[in-house]
C-alpha atoms as a PDB file:
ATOM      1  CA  UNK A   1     206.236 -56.699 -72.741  1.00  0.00           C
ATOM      2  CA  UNK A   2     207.182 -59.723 -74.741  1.00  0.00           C
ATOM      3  CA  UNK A   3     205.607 -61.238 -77.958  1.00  0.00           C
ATOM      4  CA  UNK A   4     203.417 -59.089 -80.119  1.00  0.00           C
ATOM      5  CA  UNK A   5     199.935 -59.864 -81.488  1.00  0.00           C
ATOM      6  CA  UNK A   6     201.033 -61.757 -84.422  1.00  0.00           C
ATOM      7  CA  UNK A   7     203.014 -64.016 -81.537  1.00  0.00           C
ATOM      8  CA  UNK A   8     202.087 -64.129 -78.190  1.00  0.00           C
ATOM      9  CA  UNK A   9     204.459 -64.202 -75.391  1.00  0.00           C
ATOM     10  CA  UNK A  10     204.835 -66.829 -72.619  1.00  0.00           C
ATOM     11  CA  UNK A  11     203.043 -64.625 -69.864  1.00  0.00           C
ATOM     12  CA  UNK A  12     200.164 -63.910 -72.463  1.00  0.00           C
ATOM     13  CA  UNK A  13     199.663 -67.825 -73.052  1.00  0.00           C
ATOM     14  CA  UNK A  14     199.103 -68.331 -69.165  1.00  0.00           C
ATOM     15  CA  UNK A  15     201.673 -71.075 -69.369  1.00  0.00           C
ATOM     16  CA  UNK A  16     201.517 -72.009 -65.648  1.00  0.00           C
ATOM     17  CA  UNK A  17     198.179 -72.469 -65.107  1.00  0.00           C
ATOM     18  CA  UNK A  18     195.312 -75.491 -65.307  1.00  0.00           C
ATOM     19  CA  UNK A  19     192.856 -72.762 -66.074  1.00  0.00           C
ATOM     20  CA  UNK A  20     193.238 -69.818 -68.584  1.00  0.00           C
ATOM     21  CA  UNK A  21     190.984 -67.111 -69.338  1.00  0.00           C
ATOM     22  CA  UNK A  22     191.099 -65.004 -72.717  1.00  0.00           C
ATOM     23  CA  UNK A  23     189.171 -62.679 -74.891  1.00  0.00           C
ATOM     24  CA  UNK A  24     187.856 -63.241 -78.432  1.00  0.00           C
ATOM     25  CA  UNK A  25     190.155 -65.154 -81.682  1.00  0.00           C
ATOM     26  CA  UNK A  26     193.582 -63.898 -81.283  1.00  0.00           C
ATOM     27  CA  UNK A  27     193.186 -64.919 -77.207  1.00  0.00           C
ATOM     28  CA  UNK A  28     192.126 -68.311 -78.354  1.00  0.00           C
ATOM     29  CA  UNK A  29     195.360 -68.110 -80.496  1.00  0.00           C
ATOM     30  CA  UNK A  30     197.612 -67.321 -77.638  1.00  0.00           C
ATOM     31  CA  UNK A  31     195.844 -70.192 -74.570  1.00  0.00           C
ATOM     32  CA  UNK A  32     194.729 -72.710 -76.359  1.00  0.00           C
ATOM     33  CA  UNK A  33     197.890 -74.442 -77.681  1.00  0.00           C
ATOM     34  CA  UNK A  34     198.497 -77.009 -75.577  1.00  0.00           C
ATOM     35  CA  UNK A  35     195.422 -77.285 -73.709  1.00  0.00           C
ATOM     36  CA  UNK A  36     192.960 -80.035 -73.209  1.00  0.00           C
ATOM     37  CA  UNK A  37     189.596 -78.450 -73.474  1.00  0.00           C
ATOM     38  CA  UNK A  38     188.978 -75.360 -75.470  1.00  0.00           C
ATOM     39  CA  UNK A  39     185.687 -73.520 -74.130  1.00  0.00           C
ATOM     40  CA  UNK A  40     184.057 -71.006 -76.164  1.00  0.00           C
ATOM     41  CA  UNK A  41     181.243 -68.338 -74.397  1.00  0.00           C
ATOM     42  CA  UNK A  42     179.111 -66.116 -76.241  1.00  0.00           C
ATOM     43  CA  UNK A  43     176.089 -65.478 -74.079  1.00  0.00           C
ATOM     44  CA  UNK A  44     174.447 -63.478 -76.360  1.00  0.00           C
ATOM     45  CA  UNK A  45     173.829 -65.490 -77.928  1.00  0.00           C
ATOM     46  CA  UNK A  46     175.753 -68.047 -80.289  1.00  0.00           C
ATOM     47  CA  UNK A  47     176.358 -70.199 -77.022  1.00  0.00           C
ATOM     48  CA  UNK A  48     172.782 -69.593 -75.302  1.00  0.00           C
ATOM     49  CA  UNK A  49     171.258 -70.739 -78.931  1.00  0.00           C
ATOM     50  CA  UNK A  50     173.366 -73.736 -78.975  1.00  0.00           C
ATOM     51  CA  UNK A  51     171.819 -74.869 -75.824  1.00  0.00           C
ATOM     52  CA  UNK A  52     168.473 -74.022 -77.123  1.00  0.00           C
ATOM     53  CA  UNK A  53     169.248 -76.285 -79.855  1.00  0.00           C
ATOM     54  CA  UNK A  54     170.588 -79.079 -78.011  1.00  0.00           C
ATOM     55  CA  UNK A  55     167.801 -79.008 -75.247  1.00  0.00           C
ATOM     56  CA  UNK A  56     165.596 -80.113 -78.503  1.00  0.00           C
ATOM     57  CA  UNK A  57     167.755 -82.944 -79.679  1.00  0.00           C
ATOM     58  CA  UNK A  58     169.435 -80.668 -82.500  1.00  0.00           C
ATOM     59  CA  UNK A  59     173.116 -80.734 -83.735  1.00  0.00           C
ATOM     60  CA  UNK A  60     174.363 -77.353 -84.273  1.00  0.00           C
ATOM     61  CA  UNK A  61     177.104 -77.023 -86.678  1.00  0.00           C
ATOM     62  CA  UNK A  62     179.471 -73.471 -86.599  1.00  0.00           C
ATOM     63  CA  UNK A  63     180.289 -71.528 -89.112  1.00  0.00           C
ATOM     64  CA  UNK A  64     181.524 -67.897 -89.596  1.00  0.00           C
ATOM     65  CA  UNK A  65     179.555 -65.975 -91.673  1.00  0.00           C
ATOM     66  CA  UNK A  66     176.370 -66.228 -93.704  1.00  0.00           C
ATOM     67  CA  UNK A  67     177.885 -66.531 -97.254  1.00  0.00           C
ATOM     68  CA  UNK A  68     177.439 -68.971-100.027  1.00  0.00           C
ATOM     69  CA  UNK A  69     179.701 -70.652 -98.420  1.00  0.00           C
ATOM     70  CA  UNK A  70     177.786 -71.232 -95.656  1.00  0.00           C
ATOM     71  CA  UNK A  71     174.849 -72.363 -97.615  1.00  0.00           C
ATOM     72  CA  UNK A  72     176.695 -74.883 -99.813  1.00  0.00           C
ATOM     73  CA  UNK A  73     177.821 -76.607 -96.288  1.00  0.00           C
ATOM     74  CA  UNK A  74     174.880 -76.399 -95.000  1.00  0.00           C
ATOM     75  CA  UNK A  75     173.212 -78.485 -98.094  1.00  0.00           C
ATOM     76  CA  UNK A  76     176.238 -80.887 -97.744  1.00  0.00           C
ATOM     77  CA  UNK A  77     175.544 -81.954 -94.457  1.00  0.00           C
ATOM     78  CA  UNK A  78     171.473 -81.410 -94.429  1.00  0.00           C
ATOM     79  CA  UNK A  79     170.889 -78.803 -92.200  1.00  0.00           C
ATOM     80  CA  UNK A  80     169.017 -75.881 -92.269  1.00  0.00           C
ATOM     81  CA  UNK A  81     171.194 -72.519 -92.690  1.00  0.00           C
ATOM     82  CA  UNK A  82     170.243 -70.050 -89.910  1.00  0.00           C
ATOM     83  CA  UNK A  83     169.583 -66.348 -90.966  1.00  0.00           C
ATOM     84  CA  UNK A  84     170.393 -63.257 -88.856  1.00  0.00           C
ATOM     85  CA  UNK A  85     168.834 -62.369 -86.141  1.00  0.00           C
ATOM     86  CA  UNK A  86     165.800 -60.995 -87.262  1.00  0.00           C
ATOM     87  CA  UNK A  87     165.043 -62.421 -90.036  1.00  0.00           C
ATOM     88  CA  UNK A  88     162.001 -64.687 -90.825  1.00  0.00           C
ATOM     89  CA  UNK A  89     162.669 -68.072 -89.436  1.00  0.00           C
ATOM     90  CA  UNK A  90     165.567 -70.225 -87.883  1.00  0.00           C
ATOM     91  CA  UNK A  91     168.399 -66.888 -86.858  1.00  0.00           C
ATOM     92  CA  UNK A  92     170.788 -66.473 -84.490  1.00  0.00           C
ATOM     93  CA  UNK A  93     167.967 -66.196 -81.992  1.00  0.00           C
ATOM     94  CA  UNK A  94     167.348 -68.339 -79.004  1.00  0.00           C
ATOM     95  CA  UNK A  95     164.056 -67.139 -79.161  1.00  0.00           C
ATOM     96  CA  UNK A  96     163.339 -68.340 -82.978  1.00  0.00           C
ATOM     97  CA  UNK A  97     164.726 -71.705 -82.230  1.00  0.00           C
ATOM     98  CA  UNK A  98     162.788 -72.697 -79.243  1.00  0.00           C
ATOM     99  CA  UNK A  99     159.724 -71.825 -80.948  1.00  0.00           C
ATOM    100  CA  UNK A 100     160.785 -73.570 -84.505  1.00  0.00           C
ATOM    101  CA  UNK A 101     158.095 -76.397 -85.111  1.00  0.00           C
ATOM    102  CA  UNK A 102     160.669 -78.572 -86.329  1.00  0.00           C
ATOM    103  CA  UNK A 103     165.162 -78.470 -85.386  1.00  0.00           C
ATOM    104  CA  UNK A 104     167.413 -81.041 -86.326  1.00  0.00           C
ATOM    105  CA  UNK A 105     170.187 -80.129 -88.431  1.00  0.00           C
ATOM    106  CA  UNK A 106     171.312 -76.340 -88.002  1.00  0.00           C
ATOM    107  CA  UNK A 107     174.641 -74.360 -88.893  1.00  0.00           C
ATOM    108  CA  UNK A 108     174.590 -71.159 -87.381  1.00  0.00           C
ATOM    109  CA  UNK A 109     176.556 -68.416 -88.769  1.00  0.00           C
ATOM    110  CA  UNK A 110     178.028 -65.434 -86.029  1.00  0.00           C
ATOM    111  CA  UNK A 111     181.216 -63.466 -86.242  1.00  0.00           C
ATOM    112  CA  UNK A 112     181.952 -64.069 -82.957  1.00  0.00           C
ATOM    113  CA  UNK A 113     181.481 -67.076 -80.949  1.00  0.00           C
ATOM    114  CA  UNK A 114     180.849 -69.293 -84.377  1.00  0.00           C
ATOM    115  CA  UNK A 115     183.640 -68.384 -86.006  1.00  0.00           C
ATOM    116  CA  UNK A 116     186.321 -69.124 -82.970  1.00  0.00           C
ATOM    117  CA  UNK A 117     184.475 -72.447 -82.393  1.00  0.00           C
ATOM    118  CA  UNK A 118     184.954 -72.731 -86.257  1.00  0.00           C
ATOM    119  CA  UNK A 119     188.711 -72.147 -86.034  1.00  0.00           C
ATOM    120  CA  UNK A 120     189.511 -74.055 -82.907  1.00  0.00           C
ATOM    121  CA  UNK A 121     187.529 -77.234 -84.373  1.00  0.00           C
ATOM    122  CA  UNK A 122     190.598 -77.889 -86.432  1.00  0.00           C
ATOM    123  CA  UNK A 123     193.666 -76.719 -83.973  1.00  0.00           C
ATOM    124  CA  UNK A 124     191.969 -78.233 -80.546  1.00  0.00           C
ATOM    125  CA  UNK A 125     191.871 -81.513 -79.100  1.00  0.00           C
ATOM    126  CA  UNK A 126     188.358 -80.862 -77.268  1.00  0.00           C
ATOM    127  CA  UNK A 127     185.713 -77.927 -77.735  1.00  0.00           C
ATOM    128  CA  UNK A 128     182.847 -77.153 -75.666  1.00  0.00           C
ATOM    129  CA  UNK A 129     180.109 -74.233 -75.792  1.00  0.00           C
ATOM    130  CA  UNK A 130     179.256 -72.981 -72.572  1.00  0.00           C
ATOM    131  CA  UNK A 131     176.377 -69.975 -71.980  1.00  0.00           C
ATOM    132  CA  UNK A 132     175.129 -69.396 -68.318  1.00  0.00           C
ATOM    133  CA  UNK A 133     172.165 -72.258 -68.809  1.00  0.00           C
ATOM    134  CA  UNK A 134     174.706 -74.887 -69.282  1.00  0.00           C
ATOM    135  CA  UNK A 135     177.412 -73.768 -67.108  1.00  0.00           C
ATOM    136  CA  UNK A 136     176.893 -75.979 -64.258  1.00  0.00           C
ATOM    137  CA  UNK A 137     176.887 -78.720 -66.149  1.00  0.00           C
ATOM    138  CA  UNK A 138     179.775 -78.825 -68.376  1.00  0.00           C
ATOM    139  CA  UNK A 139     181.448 -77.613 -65.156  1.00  0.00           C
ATOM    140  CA  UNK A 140     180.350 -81.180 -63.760  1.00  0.00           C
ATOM    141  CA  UNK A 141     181.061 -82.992 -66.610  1.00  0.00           C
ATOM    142  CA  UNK A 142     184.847 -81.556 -67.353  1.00  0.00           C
ATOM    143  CA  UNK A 143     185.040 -83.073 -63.479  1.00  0.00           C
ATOM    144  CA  UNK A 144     183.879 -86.629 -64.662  1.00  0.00           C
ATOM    145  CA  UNK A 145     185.411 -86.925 -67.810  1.00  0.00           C
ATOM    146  CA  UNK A 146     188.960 -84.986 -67.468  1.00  0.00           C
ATOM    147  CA  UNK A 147     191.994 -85.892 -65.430  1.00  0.00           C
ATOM    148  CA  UNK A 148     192.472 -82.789 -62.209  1.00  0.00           C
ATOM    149  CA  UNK A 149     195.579 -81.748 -63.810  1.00  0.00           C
ATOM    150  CA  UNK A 150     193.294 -80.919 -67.600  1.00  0.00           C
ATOM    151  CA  UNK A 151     194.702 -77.667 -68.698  1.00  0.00           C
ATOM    152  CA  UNK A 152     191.122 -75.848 -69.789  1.00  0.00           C
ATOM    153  CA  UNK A 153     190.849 -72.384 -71.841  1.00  0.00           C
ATOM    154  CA  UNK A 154     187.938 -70.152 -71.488  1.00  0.00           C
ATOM    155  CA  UNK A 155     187.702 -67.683 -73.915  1.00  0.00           C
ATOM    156  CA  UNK A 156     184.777 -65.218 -73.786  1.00  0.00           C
ATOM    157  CA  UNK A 157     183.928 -64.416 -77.436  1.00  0.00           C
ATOM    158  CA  UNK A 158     183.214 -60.772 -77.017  1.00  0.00           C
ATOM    159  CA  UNK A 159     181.700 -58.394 -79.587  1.00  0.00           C
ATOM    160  CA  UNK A 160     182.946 -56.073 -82.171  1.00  0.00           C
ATOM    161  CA  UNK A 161     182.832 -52.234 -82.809  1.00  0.00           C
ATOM    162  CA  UNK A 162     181.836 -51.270 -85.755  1.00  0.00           C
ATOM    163  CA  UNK A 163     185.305 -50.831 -87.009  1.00  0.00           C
ATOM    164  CA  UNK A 164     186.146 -54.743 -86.009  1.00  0.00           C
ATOM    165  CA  UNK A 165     188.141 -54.131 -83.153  1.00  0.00           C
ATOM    166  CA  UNK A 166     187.231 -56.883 -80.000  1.00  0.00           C
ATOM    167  CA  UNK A 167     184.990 -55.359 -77.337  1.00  0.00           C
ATOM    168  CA  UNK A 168     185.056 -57.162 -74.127  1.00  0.00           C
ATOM    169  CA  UNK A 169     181.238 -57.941 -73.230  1.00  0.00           C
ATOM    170  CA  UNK A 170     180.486 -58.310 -69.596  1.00  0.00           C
ATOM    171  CA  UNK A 171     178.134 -61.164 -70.507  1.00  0.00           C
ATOM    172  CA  UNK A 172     180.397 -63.017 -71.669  1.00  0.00           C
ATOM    173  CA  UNK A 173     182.772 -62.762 -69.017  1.00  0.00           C
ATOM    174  CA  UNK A 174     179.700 -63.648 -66.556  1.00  0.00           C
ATOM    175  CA  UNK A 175     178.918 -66.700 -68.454  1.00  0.00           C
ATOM    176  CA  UNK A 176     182.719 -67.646 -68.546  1.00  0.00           C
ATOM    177  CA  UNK A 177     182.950 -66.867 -64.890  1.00  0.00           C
ATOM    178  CA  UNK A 178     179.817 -69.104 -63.763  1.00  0.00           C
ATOM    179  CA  UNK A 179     181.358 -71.964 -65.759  1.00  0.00           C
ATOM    180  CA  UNK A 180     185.297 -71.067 -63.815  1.00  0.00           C
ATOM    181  CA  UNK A 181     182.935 -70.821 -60.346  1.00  0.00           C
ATOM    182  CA  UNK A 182     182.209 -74.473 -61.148  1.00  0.00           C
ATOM    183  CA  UNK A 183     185.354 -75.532 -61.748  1.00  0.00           C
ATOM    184  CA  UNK A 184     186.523 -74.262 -58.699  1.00  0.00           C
ATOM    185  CA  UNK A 185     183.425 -75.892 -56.437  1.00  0.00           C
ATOM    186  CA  UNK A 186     184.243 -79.348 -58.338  1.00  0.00           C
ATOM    187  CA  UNK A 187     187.906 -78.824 -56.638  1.00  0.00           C
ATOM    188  CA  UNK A 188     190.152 -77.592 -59.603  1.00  0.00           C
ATOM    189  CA  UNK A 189     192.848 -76.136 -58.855  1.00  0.00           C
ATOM    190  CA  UNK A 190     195.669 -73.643 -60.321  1.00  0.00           C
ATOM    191  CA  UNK A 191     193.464 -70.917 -62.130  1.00  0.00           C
ATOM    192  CA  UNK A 192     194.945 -67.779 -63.756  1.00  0.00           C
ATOM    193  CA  UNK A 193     194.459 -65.061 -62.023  1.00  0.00           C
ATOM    194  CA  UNK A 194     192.630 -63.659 -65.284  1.00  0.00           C
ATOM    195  CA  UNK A 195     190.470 -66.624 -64.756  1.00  0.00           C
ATOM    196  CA  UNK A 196     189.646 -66.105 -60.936  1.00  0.00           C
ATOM    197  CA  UNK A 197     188.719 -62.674 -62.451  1.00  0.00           C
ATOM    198  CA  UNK A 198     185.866 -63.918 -64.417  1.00  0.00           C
ATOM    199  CA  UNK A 199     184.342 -66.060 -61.511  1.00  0.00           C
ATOM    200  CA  UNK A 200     184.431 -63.516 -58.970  1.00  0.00           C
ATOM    201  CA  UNK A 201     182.386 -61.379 -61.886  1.00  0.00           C
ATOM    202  CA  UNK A 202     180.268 -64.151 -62.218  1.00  0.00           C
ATOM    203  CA  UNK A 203     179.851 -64.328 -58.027  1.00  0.00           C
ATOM    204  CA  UNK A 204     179.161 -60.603 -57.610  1.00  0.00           C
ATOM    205  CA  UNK A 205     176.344 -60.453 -60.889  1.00  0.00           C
ATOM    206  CA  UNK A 206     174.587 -63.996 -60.107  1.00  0.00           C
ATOM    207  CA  UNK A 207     172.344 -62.293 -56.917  1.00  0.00           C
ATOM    208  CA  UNK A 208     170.639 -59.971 -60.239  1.00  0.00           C
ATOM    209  CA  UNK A 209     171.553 -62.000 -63.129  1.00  0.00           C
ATOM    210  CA  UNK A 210     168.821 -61.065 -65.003  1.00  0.00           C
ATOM    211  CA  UNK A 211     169.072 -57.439 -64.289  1.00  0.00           C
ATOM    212  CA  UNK A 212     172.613 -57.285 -65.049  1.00  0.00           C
ATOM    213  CA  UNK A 213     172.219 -58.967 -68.677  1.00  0.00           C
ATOM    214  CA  UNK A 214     169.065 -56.577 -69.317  1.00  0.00           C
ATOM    215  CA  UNK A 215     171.321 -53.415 -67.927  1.00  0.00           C
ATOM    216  CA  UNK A 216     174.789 -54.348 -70.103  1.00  0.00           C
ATOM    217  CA  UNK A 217     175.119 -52.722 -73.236  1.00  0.00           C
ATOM    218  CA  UNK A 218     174.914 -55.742 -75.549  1.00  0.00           C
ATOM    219  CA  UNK A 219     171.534 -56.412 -72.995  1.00  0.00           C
ATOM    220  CA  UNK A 220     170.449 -53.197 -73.550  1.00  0.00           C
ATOM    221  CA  UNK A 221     171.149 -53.146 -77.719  1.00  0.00           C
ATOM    222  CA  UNK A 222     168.935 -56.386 -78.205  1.00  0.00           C
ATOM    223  CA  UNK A 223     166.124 -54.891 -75.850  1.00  0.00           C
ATOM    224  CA  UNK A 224     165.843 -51.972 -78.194  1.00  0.00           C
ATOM    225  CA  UNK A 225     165.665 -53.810 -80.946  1.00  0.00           C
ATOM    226  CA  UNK A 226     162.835 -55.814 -80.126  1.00  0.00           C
ATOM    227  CA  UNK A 227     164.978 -58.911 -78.594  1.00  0.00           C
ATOM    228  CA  UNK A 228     163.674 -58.931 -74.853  1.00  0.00           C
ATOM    229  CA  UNK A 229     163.396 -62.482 -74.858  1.00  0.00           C
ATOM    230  CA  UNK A 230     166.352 -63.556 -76.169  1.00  0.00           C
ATOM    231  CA  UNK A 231     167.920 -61.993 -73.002  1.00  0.00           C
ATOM    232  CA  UNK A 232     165.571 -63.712 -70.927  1.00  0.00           C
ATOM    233  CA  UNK A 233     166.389 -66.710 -72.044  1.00  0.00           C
ATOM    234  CA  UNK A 234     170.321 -65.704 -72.086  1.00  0.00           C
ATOM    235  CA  UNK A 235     169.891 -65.490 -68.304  1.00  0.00           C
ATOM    236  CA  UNK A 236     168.436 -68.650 -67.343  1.00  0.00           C
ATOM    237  CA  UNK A 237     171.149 -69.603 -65.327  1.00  0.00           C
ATOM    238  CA  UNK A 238     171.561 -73.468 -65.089  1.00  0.00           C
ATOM    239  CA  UNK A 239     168.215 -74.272 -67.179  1.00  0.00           C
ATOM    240  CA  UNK A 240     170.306 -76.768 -69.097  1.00  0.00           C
ATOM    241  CA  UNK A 241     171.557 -80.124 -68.686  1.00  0.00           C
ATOM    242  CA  UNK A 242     173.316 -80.453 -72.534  1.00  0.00           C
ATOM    243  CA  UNK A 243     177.032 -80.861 -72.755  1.00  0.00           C
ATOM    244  CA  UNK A 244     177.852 -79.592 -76.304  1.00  0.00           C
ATOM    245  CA  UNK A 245     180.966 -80.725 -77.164  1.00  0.00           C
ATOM    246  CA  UNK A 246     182.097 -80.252 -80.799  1.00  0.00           C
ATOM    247  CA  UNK A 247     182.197 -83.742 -82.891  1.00  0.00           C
ATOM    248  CA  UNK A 248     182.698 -84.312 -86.470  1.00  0.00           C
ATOM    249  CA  UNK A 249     182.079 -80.211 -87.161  1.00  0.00           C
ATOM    250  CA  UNK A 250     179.035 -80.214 -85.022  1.00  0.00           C
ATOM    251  CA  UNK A 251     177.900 -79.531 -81.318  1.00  0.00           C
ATOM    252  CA  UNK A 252     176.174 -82.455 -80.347  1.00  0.00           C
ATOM    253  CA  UNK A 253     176.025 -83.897 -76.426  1.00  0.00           C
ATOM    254  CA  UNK A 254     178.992 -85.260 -75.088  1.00  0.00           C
END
């Protein structure tokens, strides 16, 4: 195999396709150069809050950890810091945002999807987050607002082990895949074959969508922890009509 992880190879940069599919920060490393629109899914649940967020009028601004840090940026731009998930008031929690009184301003701290849409604020032309409520739509408007031959790069966030390793998560995949399925109904063409992957995932789990986010294992973790809604709402497939695209550090509607 060519390249290495410090320096991906042609093959692993999916070089002759429109439509590239990858895994977590170092995949966003290897297909984003040189694409037009960088798309970032994390079902569960940087993504899914997002579209909470933006459903309420909110701009959500990433950010990869919840340090001091993250607290001085937040009181530089005027937004409320989010805590964990869990924690009393705003989190990483679709749930917690939804039923916030009041959402305007929020940075939202996650290892995962935050911190890639973090990094590729500054080294892509064009972010996006996608989760399965808003899949349909970005899909729709990536068909309105970018030329047929747009290279586009999906990468499904993922999760870590405890050791911080990547660990593929099938809901992320799903949620990449539903967004791919659009892109293919709208009439793109050229898709990686990891890419046609993730829709035909997407295809085979939408008849039980719900069921299969409630039976995966990052499903599963949150359920036992006392997050059953946060799924729920995770699975509301095509519930939203935002387009958060990433402007001046923050996802706002495109």
């Amino acid at each position: 195999m060519s390249g290495s992880l410090d320096e991906p190879g042609v093959p692993q940069r999916q070089l002759p396709y429109s439509i590239r599919f990858e895994w977590g920060l170092d995949g966003a490393r290897a297909v984003v150069p040189g694409a037009d629109l960088a798309v970032v899914v994390d079902v569960l649940s940087f993504t899914t809050c997002v579209s909470v967020a933006m459903d309420r009028g909110a701009v959500v601004y990433p950010h990869p950890w919840r340090d001091a840090a993250a607290s001085e940026f937040a009181a530089r731009h005027g937004a409320s810091l989010a805590g964990h998930r869990g924690s009393d008031g705003l989190s990483l929690s679709p749930s917690s945002l939804r039923a916030a009184s009041v959402l305007d301003r929020l940075v939202l701290p996650s290892p995962n999807g935050s911190a890639i849409s973090h990094y590729l604020a500054a080294s892509a032309p064009n972010v996006v987050a996608v989760s399965l409520r808003n899949a349909a739509a970005t899909a729709s408007w990536v068909h309105a607002a970018l030329p047929k031959d747009a290279v586009i790069a999906v990468i499904a966030a993922g999760e870590k082990w405890a050791h911080g390793t990547l660990r593929p998560a099938l809901e992320d995949e799903v949620g990449a895949g539903a967004f791919i399925a659009g892109l293919a109904t709208a009439g793109r063409q050229n898709f990686s074959p990891e890419s046609a992957a993730a829709a035909s995932a997407f295809v085979a789990a939408e008849p039980r969508l719900t069921d299969v986010l409630r039976g995966c294992s990052s499903g599963r973790e949150l359920i036992d922890t006392g997050f059953a809604d946060d799924v729920q709402i995770a699975a509301e497939l095509d519930a939203s009509h935002a387009v958060a695209l990433l402007r001046d550090g923050a996802f706002q509607g495109a």
